[in-house]
Protein backbone atom coordinates (compact mmCIF):
# COMPACT_ATOMS: atom_id res chain seq x y z
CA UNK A 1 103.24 55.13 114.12
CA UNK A 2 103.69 58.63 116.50
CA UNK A 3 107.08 59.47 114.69
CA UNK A 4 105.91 58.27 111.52
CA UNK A 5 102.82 61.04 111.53
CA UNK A 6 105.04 63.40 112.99
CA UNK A 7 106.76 63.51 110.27
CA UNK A 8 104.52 63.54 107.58
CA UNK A 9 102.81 66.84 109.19
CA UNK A 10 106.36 68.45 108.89
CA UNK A 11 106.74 67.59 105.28
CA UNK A 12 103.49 69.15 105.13
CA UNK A 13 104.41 72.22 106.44
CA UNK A 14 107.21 72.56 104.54
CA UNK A 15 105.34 72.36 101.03
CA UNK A 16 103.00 74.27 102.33
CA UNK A 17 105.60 77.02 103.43
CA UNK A 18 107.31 76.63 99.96
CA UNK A 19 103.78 77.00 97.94
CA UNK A 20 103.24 80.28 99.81
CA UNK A 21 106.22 81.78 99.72
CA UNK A 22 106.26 84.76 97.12
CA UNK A 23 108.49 84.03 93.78
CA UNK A 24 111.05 86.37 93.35
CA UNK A 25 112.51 85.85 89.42
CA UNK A 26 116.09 86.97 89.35
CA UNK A 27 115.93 89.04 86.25
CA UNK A 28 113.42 91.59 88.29
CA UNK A 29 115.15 94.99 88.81
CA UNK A 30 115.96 96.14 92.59
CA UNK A 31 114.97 99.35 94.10
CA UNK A 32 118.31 100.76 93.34
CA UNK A 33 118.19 99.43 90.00
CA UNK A 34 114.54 101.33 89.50
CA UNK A 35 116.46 104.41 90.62
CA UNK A 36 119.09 104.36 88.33
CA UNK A 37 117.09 103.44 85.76
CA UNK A 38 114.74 106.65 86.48
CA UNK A 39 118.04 109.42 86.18
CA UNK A 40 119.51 107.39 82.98
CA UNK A 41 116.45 107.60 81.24
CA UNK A 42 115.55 111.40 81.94
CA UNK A 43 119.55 112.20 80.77
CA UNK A 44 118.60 109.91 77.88
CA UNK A 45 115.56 112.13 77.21
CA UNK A 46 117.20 114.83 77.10
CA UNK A 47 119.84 113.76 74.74
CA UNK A 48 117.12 113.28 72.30
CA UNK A 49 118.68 109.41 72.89
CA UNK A 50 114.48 108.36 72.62
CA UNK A 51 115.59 104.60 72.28
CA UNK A 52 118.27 104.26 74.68
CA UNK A 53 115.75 106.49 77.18
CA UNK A 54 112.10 103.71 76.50
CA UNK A 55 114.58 100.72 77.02
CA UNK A 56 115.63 102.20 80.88
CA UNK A 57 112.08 103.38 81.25
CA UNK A 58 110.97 99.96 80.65
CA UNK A 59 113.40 98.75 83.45
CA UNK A 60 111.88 101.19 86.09
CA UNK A 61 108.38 100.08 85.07
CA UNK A 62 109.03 96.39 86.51
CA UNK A 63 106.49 95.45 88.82
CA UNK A 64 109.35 94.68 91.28
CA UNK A 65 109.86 98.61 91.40
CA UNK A 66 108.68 101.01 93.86
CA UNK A 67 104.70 101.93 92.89
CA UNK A 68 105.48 105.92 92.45
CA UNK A 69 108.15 105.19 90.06
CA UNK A 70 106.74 102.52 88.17
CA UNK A 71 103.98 104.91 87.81
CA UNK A 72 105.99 107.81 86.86
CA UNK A 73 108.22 105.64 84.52
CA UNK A 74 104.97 104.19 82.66
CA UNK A 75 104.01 107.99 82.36
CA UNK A 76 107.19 108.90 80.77
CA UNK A 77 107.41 106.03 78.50
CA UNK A 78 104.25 107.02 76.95
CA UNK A 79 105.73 110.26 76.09
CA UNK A 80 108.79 109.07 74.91
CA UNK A 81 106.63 106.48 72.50
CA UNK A 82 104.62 109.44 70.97
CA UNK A 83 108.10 111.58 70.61
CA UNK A 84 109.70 108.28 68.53
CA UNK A 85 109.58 109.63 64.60
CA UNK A 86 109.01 106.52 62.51
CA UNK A 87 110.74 106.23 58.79
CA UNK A 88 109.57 103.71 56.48
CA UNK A 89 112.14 103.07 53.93
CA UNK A 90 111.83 102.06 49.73
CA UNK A 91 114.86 101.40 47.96
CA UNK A 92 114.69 101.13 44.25
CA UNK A 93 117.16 100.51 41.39
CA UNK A 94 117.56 102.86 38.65
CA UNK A 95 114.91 100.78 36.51
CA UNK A 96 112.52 101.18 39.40
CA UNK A 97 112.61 98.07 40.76
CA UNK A 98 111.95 97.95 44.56
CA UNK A 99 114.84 96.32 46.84
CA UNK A 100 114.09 94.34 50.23
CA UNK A 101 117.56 93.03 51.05
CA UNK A 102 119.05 96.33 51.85
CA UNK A 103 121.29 97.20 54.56
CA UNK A 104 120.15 100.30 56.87
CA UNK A 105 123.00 102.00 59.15
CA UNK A 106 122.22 105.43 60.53
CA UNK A 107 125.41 107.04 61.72
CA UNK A 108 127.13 103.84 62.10
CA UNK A 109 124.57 101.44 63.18
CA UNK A 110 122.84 98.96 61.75
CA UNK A 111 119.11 99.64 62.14
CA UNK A 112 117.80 97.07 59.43
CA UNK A 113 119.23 94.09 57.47
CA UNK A 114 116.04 94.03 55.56
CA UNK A 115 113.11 96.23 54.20
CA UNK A 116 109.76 94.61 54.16
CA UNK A 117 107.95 98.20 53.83
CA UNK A 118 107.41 98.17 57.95
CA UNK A 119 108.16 101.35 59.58
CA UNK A 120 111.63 101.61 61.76
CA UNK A 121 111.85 103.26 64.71
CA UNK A 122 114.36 105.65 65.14
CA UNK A 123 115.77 108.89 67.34
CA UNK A 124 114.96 112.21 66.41
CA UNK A 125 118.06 114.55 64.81
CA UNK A 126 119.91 114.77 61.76
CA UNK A 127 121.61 111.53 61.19
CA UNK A 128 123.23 110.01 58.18
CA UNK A 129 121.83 106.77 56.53
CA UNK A 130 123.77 104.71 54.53
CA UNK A 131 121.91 101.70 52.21
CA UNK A 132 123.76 98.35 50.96
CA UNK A 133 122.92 95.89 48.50
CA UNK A 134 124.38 93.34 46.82
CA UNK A 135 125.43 94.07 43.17
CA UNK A 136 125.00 97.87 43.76
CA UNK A 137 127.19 100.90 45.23
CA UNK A 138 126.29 102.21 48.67
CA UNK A 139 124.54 105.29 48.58
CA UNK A 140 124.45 107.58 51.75
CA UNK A 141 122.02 110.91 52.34
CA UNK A 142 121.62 112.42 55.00
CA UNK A 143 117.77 112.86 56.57
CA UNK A 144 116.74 115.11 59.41
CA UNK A 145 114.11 113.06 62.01
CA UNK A 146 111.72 115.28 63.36
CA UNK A 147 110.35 114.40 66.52
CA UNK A 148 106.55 113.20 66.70
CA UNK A 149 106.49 112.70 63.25
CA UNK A 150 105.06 109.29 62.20
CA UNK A 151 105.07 106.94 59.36
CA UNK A 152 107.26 109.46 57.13
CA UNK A 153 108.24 107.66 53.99
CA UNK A 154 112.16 107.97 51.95
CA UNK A 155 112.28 106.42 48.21
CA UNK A 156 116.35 106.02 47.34
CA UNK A 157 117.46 104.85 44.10
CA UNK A 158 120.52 103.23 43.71
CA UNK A 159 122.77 102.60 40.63
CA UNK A 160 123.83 99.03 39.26
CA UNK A 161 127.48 98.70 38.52
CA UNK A 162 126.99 97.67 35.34
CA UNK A 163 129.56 95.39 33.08
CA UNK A 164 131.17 96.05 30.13
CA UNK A 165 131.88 94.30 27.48
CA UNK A 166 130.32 91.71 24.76
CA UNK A 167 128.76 90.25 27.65
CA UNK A 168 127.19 92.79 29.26
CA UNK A 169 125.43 93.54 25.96
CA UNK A 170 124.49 89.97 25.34
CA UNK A 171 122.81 90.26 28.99
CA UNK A 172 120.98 93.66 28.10
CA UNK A 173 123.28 96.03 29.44
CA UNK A 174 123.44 99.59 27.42
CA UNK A 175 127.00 99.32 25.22
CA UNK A 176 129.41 101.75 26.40
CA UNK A 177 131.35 103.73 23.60
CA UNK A 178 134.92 102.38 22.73
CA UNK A 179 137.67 104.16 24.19
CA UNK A 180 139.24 106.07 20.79
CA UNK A 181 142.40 103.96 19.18
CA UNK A 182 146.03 104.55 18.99
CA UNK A 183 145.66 104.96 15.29
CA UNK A 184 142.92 107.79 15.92
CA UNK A 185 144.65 109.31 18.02
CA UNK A 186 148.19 109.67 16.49
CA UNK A 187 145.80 110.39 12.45
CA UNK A 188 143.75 113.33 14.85
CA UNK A 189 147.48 114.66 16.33
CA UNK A 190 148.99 114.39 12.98
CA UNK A 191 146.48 116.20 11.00
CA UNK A 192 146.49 119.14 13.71
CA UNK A 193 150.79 119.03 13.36
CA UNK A 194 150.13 119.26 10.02
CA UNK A 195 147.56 122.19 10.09
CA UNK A 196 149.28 124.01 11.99
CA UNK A 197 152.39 123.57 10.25
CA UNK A 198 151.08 124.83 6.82
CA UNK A 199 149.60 127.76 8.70
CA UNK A 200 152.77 128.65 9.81
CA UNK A 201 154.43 128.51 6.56
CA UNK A 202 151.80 130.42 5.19
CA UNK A 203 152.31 132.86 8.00
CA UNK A 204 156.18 132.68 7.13
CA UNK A 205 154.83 133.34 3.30
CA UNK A 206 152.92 136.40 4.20
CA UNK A 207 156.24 137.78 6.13
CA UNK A 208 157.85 137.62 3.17
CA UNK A 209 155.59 139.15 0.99
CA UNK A 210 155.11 142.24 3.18
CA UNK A 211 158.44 142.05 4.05
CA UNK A 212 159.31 143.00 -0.02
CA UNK A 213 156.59 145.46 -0.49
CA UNK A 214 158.29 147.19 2.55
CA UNK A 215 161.65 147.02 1.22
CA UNK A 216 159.96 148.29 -2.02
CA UNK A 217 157.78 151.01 -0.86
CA UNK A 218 161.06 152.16 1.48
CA UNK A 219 163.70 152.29 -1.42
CA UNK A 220 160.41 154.38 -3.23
CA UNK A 221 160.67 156.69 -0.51
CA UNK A 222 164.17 156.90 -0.51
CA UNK A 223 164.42 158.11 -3.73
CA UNK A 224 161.52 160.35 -4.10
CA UNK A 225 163.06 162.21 -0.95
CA UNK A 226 166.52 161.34 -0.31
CA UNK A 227 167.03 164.33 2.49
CA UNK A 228 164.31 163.54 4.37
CA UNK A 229 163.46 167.19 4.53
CA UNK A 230 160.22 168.78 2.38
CA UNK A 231 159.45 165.82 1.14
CA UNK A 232 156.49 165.64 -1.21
CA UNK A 233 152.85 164.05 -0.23
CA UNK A 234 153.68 160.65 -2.17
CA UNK A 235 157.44 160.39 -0.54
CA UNK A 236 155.26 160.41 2.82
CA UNK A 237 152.78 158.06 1.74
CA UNK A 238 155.71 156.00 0.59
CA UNK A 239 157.61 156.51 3.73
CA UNK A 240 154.26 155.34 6.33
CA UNK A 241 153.47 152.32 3.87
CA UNK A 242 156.76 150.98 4.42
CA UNK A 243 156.58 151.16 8.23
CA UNK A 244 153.24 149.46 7.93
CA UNK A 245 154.16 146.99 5.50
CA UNK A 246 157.07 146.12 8.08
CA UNK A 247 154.71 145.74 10.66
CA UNK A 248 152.99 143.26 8.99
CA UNK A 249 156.10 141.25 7.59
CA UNK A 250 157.18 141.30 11.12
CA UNK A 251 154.16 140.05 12.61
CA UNK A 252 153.64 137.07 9.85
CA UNK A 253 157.22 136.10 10.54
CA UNK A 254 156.50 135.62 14.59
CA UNK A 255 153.55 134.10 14.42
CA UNK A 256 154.72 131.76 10.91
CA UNK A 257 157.56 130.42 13.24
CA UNK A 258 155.16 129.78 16.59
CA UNK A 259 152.65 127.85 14.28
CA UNK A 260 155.57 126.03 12.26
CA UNK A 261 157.22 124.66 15.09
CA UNK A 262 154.39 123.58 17.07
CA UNK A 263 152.65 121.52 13.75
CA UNK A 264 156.39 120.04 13.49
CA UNK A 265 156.40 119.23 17.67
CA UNK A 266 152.64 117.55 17.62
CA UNK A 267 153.25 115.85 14.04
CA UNK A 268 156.60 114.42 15.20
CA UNK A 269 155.82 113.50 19.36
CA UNK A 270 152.52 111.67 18.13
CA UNK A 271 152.13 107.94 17.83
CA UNK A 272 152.64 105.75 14.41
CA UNK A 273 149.96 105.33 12.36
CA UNK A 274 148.11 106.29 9.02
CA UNK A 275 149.40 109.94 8.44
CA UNK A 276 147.09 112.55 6.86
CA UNK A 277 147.69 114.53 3.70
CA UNK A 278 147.54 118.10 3.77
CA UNK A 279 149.18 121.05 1.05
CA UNK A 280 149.30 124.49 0.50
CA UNK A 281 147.78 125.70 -2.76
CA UNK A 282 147.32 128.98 -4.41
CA UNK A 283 143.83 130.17 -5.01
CA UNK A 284 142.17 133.30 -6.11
CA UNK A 285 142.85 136.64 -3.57
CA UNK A 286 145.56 133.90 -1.59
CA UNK A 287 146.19 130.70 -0.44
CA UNK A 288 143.94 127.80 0.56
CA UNK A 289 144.66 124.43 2.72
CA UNK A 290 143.63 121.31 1.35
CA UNK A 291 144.08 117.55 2.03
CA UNK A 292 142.88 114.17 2.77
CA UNK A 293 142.12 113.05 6.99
């Protein structure tokens, strides 16, 4: 009976012992861990890293820390709170339509799979955004975060890719305009070939033209004042009309071949198809183009 109570007191004791011993929960920071937590968050601070600096302020804040820095670290971290800019984010499609499963990344990270109009918390700085959805192209800006500044709101509008096609009209989509046809394209490079290729016959016409009045208006000269000395008033007017009409031959001649051969080089290099008409005709005080395109 003596052994038997004996040990039933020392079982006692031992619950009793374990009932009154403090808990200690594994998770709870040391004293060195309070420390380092303390000097990363006020480099963290400084880095404008606002985040990165509550989450070690909330380590050194444990009740397991020292009381002067828990004290000083639940100071801080209501500073740091009231320095945290907040951002709330609307993303819209170009019909206006508002967006909730959007992707947020801010210079690489992900800061929201989804927009449900709450506010995000964020670092102050310039930082660039970047916003997904399905169906539509990214579309990145780039948004300066002031510090302090709360419940600022961004609207970004982003464009559907939209389809092409019979279909995409059938499903509402805005019918884009047909890409122009071979057979436009070689009737439009034929009719400028041929343009330009009657202009430069007609150029070619005009060189010979002027090219006959100078011959004329030289041989005129030639025999009004053979010597080429004291020549009268008309042999002079002859003489500069010649020069002039020369000139002009000349020029007609040039620029008759230069159009000419590039009407033949754009009629001939462009691709098979229905071929314009155009002719040269003579009309009053000239000549005058005229056709069918």
């Amino acid at each position: 009976m003596r052994s038997s109570s004996l040990a039933s007191i020392a079982l006692a004791a031992v619950l009793a012992a374990l009932t009154e011993a403090p808990v200690v929960c594994a998770a709870d920071p040391s004293v060195g861990d309070c420390l380092s937590a303390t000097e990363a968050s006020l480099k963290l601070r400084a880095d404008h890293k606002l985040r990165k600096a509550r989450a070690q302020l909330l380590v050194c804040s444990a009740p397991s820390c020292p009381g002067e820095i828990r004290d000083e670290c639940i100071h801080r971290m209501d500073e740091v709170n009231a320095g945290l800019p907040t951002v709330v984010f609307t993303v819209k499609t170009g019909a206006g339509k508002e967006m909730s499963a959007v992707k947020v990344t801010m210079d690489g990270e992900i800061v929201a799979d989804y927009l449900d109009g709450s506010a995000l918390t964020l670092d102050p700085g310039s930082h660039q955004f970047t916003f997904e959805a399905a169906g539509q192209p990214p579309v990145s800006e780039a948004i300066i975060l002031h510090e302090g500044e709360k419940g600022r709101h961004e609207t970004v509008t982003v464009a559907p890719l939209l389809p092409t096609g019979p279909a995409a009209i059938a499903a509402g989509a805005p019918p884009t305009s047909p890409a122009p046809s071979s057979e436009t394209a070689s009737s439009g490079a034929k009719t400028f070939g041929l343009v330009f290729g009657v202009a430069g016959i007609a150029g070619l016409a005009v060189g010979g033209i002027f090219g006959a009045k100078a011959s004329s208006a030289w041989n005129t000269a030639q025999h009004e004042c053979p010597s080429h000395v004291g020549c009268s008033t008309q042999a002079i007017t002859d003489h500069n009309s010649a020069f002039t009409f020369a000139t002009v031959s000349t020029a007609g001649f040039i620029a008759g071949g230069v159009l000419l051969a590039g009407g033949l080089t754009l009629y001939l290099a462009a691709p098979k198809g229905n071929s314009p008409t155009v002719g040269l005709q003579a009309a009053p005080g000239g000549l005058a183009v005229s056709g069918g395109f």
